[in-house]
C-alpha atoms as a PDB file:
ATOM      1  CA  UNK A   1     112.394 -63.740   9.687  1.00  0.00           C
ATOM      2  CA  UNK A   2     110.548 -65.218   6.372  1.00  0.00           C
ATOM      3  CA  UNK A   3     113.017 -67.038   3.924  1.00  0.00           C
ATOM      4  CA  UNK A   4     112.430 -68.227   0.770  1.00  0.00           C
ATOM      5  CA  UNK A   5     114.219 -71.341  -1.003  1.00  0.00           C
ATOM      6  CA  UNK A   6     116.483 -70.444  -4.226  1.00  0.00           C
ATOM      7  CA  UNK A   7     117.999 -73.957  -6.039  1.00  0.00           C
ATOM      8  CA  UNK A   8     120.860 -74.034  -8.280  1.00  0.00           C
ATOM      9  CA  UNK A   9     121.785 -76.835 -10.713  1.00  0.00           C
ATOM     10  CA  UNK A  10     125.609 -77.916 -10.882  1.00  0.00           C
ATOM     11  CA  UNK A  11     126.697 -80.989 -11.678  1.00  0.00           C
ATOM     12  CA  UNK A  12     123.387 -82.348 -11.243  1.00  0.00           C
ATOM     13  CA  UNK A  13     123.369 -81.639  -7.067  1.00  0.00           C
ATOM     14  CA  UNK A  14     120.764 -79.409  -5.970  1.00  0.00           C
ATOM     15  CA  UNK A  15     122.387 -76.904  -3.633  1.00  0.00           C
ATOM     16  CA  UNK A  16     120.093 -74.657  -1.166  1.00  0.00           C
ATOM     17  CA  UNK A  17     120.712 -71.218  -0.266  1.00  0.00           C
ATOM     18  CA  UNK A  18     118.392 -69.009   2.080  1.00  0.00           C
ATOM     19  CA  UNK A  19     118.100 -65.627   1.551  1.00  0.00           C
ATOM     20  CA  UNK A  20     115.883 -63.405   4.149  1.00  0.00           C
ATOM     21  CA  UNK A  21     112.771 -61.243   2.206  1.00  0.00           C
ATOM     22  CA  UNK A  22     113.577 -57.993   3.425  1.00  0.00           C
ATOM     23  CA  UNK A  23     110.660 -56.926   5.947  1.00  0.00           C
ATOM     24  CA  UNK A  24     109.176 -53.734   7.063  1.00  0.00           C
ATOM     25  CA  UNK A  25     108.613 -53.114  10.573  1.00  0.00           C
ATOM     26  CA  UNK A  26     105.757 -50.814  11.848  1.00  0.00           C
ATOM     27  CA  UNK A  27     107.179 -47.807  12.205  1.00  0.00           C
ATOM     28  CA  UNK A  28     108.403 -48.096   8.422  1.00  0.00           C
ATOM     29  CA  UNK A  29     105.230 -47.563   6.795  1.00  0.00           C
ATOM     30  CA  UNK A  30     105.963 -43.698   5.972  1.00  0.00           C
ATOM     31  CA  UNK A  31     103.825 -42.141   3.111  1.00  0.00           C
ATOM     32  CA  UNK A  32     105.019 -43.692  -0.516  1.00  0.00           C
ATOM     33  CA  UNK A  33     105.976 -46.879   1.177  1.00  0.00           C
ATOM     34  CA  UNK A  34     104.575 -49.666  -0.628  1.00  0.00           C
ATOM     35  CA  UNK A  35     103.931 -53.083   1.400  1.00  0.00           C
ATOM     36  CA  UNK A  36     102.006 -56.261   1.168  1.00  0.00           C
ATOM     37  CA  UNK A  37      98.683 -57.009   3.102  1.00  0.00           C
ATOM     38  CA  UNK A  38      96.779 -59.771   2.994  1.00  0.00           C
ATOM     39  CA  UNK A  39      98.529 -60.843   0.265  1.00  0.00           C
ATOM     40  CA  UNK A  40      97.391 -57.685  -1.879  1.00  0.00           C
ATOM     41  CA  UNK A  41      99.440 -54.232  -2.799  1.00  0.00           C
ATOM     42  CA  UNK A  42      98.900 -51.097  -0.523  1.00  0.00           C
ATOM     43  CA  UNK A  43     100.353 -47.968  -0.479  1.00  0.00           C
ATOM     44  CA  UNK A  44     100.548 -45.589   2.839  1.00  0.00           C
ATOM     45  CA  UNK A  45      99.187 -42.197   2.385  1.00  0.00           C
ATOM     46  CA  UNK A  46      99.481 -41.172   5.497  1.00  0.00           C
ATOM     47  CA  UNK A  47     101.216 -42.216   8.626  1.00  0.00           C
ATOM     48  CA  UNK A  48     101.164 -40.844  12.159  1.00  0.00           C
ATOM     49  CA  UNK A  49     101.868 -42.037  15.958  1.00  0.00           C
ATOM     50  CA  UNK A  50      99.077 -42.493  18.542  1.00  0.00           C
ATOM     51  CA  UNK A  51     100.826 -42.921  22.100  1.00  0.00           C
ATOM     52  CA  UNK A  52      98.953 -43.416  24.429  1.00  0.00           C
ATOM     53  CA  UNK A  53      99.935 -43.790  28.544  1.00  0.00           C
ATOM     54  CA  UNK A  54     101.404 -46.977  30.037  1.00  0.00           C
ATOM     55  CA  UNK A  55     100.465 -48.393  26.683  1.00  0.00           C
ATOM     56  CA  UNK A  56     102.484 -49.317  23.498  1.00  0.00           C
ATOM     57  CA  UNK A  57     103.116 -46.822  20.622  1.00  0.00           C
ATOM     58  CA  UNK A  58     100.416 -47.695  17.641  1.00  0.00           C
ATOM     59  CA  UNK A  59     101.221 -46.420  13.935  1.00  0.00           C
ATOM     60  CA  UNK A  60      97.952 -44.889  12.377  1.00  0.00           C
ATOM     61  CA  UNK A  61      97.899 -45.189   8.876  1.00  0.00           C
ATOM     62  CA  UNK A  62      95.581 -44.345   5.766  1.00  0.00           C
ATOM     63  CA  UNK A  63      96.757 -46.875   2.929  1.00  0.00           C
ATOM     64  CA  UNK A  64      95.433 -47.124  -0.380  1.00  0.00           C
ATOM     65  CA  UNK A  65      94.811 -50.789  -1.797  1.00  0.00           C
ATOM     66  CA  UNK A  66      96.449 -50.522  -5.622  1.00  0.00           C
ATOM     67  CA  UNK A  67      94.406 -52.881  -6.927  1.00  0.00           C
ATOM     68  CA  UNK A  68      91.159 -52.219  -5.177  1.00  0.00           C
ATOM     69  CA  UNK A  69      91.898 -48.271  -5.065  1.00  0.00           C
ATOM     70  CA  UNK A  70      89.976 -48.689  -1.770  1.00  0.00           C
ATOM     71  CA  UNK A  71      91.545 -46.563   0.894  1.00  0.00           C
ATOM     72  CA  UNK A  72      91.101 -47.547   4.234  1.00  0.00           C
ATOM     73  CA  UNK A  73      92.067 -46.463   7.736  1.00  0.00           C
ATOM     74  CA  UNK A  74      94.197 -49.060  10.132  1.00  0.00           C
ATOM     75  CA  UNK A  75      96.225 -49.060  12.682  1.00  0.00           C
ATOM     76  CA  UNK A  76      99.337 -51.549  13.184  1.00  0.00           C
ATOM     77  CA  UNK A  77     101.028 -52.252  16.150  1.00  0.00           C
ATOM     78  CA  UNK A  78     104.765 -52.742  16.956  1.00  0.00           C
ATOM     79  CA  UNK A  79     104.756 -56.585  16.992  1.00  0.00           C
ATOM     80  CA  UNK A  80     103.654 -56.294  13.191  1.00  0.00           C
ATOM     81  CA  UNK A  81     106.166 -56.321   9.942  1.00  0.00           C
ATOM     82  CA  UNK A  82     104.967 -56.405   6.545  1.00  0.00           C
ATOM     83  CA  UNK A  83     106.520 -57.614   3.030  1.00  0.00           C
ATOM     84  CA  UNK A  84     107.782 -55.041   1.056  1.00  0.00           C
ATOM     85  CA  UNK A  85     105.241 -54.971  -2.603  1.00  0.00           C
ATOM     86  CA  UNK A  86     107.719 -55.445  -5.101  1.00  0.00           C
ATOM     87  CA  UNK A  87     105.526 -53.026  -7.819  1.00  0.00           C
ATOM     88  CA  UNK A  88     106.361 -52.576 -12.181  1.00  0.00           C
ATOM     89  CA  UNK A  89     105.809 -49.475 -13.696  1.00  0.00           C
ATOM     90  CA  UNK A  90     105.784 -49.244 -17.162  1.00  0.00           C
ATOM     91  CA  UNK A  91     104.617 -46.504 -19.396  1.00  0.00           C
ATOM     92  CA  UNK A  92     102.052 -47.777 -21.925  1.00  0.00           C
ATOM     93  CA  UNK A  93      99.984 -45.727 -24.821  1.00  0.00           C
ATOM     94  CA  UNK A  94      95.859 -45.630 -24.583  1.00  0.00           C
ATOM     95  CA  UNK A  95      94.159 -46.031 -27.904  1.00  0.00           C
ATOM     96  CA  UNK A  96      90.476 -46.607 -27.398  1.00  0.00           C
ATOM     97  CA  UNK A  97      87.838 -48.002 -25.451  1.00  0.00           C
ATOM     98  CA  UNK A  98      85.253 -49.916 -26.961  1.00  0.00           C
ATOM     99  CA  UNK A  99      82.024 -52.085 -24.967  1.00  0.00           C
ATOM    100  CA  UNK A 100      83.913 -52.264 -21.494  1.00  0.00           C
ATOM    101  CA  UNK A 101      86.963 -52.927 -23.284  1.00  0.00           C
ATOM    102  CA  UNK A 102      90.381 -50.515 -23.329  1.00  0.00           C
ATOM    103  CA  UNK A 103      92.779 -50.790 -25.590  1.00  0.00           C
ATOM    104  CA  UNK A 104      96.808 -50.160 -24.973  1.00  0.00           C
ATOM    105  CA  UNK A 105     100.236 -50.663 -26.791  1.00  0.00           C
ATOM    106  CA  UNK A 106     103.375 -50.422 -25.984  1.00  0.00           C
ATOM    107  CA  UNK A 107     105.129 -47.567 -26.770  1.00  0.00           C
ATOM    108  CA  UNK A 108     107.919 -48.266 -28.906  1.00  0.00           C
ATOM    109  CA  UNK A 109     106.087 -51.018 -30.445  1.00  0.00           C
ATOM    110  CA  UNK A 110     101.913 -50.152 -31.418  1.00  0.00           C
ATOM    111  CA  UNK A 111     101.577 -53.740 -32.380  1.00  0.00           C
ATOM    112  CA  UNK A 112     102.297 -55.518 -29.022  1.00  0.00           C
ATOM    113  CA  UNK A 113      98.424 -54.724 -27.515  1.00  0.00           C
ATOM    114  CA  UNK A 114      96.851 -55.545 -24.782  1.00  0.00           C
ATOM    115  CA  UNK A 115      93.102 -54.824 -23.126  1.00  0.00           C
ATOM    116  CA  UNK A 116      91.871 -54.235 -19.923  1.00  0.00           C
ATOM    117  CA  UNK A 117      88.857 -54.507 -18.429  1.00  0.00           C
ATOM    118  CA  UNK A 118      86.186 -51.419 -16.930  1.00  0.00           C
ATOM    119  CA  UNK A 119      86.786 -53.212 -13.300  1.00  0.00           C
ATOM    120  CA  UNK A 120      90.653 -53.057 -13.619  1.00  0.00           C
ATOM    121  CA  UNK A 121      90.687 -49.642 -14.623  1.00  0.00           C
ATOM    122  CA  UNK A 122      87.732 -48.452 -12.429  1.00  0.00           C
ATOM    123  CA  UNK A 123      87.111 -44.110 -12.391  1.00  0.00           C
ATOM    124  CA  UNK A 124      90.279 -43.888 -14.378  1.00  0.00           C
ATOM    125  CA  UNK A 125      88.812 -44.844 -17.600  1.00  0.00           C
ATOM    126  CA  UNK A 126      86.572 -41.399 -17.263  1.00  0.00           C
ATOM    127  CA  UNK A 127      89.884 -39.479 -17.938  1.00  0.00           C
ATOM    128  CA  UNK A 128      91.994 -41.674 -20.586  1.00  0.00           C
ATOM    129  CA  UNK A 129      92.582 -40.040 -24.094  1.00  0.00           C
ATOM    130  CA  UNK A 130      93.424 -41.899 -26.863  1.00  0.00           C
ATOM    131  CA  UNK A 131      96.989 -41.608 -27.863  1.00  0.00           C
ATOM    132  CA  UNK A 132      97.783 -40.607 -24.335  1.00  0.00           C
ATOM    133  CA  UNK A 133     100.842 -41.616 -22.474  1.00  0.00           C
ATOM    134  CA  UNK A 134      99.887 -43.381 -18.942  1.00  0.00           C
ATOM    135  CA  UNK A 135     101.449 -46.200 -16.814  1.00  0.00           C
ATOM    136  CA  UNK A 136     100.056 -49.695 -15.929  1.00  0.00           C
ATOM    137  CA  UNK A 137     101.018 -51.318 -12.209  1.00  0.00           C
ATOM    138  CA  UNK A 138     102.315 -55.101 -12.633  1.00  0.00           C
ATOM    139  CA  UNK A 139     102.404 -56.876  -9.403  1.00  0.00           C
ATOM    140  CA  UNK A 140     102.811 -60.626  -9.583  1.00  0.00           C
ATOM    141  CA  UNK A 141     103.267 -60.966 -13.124  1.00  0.00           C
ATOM    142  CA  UNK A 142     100.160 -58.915 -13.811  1.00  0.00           C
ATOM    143  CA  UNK A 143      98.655 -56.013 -14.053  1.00  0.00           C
ATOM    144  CA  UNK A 144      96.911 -54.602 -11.794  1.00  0.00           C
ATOM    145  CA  UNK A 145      95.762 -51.172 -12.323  1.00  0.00           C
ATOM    146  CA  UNK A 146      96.230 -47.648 -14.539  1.00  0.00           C
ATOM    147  CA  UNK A 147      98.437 -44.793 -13.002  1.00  0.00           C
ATOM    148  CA  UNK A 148      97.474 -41.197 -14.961  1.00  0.00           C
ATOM    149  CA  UNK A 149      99.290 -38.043 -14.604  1.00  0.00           C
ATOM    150  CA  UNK A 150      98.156 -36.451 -11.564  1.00  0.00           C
ATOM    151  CA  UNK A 151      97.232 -33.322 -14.618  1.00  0.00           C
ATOM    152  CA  UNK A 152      95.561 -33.740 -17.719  1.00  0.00           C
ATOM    153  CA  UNK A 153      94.166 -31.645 -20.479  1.00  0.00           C
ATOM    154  CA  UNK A 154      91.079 -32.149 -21.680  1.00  0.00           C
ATOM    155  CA  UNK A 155      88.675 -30.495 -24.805  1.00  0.00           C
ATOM    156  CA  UNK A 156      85.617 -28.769 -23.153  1.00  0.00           C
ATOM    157  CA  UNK A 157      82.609 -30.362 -25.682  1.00  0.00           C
ATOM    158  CA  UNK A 158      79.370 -28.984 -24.097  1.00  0.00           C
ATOM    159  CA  UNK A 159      78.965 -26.176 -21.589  1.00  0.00           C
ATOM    160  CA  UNK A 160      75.542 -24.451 -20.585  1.00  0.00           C
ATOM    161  CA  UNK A 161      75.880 -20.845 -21.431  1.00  0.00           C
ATOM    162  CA  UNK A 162      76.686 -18.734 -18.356  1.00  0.00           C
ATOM    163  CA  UNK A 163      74.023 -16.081 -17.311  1.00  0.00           C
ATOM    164  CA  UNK A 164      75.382 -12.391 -17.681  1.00  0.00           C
ATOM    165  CA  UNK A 165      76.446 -11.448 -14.150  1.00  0.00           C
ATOM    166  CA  UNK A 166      76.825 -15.036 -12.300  1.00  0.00           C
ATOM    167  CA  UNK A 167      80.654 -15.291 -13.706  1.00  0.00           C
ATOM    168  CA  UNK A 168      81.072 -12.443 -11.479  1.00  0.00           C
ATOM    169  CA  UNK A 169      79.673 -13.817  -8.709  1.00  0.00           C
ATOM    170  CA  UNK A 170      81.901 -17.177  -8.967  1.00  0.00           C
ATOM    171  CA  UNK A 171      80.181 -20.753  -8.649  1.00  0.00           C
ATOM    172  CA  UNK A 172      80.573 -23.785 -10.966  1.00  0.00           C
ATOM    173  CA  UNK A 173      78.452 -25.768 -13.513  1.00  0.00           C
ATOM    174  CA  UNK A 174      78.718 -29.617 -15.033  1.00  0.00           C
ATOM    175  CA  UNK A 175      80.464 -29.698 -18.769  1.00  0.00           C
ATOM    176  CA  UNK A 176      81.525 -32.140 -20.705  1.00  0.00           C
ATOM    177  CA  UNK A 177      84.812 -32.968 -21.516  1.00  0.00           C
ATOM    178  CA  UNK A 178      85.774 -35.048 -24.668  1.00  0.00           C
ATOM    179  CA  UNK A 179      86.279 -38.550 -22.840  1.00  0.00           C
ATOM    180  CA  UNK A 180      82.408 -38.059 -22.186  1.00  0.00           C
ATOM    181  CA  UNK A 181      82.739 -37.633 -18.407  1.00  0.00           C
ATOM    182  CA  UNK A 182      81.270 -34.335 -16.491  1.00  0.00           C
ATOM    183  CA  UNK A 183      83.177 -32.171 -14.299  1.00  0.00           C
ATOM    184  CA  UNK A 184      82.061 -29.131 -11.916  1.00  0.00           C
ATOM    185  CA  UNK A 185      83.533 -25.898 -13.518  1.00  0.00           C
ATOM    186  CA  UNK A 186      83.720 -22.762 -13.512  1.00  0.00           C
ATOM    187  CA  UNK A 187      80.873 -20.558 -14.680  1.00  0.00           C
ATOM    188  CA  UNK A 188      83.174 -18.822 -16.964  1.00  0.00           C
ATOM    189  CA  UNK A 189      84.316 -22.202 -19.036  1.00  0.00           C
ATOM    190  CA  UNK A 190      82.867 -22.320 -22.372  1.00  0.00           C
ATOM    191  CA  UNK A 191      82.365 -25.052 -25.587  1.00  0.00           C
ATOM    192  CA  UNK A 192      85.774 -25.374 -26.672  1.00  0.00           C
ATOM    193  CA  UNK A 193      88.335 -24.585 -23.850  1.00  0.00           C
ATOM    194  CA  UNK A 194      90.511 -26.480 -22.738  1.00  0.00           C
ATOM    195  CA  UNK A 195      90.700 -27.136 -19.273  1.00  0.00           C
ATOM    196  CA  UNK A 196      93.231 -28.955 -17.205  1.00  0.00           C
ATOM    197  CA  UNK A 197      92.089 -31.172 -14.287  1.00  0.00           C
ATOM    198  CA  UNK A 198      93.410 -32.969 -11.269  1.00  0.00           C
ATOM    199  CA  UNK A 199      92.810 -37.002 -12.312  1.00  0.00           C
ATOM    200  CA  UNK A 200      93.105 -37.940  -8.775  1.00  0.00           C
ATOM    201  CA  UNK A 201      90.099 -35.568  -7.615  1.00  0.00           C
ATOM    202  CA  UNK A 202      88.529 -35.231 -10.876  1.00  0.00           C
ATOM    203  CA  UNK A 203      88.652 -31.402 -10.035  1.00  0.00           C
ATOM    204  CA  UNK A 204      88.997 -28.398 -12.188  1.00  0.00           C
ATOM    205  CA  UNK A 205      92.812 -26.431 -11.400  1.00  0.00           C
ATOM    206  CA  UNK A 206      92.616 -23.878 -14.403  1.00  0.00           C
ATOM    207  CA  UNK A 207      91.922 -23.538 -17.963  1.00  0.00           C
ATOM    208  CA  UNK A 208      94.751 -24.016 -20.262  1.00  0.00           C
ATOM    209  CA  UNK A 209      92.847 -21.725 -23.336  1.00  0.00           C
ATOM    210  CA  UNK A 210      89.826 -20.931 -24.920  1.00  0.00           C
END
């Protein structure tokens, strides 16, 4: 078991106390569990068994790297334990992006600001709204990444008109939407609706109104 050192000052003796990290064992990693690899945040998304005759169970996993957003396959075997990723959320307000650059405040206080960078935020920053509510990931003292709502609404801006008969027929088409990003939607979405989309996918799930 991993143990860290902890020091307390009285009377100018240094007494030392051990307290065990908490670990994980393999068969822990259960979607949602959050854990430490190679010294970077991941999150399971999936998690199954593989046995296999005259041979050791093996966890299969699909984990998601939180700062990366790189999701990866891997399987761990029962002589493995893992650090639990002690994550922050905090909900933050977007303002605006400029040159690479996005903007936030805190909520309760518009003053305290802080930026991020285009890398940090990665395909995220194609769905942020100024003025919109989202949450940043702190791990380590920093942050590491922007967590949306898994559904947004967003301002259709430019839509090719729809050809009499194909709306019919179903089928999508590429608009705009007012962050400046294009989505596949229906042939039926017009200039001006408003559309609600899955941030996680980037996919259309319905239009809000017209």
């Amino acid at each position: 078991m991993q143990v860290f050192l902890f020091y307390a000052i009285k009377k100018k003796r240094a007494s030392v106390f051990l307290i065990p990290i908490p670990m994980l064992n393999y068969n822990e990693l259960k979607p949602g569990t959050l854990f430490i690899l190679d010294d970077q945040p991941y999150e399971v998304l999936e998690f199954d068994f593989l046995r296999m005759q005259q041979r050791k169970p093996v966890a299969q996993t699909k984990i998601k790297n939180l700062i990366t957003g790189k999701v990866l396959n891997r399987n761990f075997q029962n002589s493995e334990s893992f650090k639990e990723a002690e994550l922050i959320f905090k909900k933050v307000k977007f303002l605006f992006g400029h040159r690479g650059k996005f903007v936030f405040s805190e909520i309760q206080n518009p003053s305290a600001r802080f930026e991020l960078s285009e890398e940090a935020i990665g395909e995220k920053a194609l769905y942020l709204k100024p003025n919109s509510e989202v949450e940043v990931i702190i791990f380590d003292e920093k942050i590491i990444s922007v967590k949306l709502p898994i559904k947004m609404e967003f301002k259709v801006i430019e839509a090719p008109p729809s050809i009499k008969g194909n709306t019919a027929q179903g089928g999508n088409k590429a608009v705009k939407i007012e962050t400046g990003a294009m989505v596949n939607a229906p042939l039926f979405i017009e200039e001006g609706d408003i559309i609600r989309l899955n941030t996680e996918t980037g996919q259309y799930a319905e239009r809000v109104n017209k």
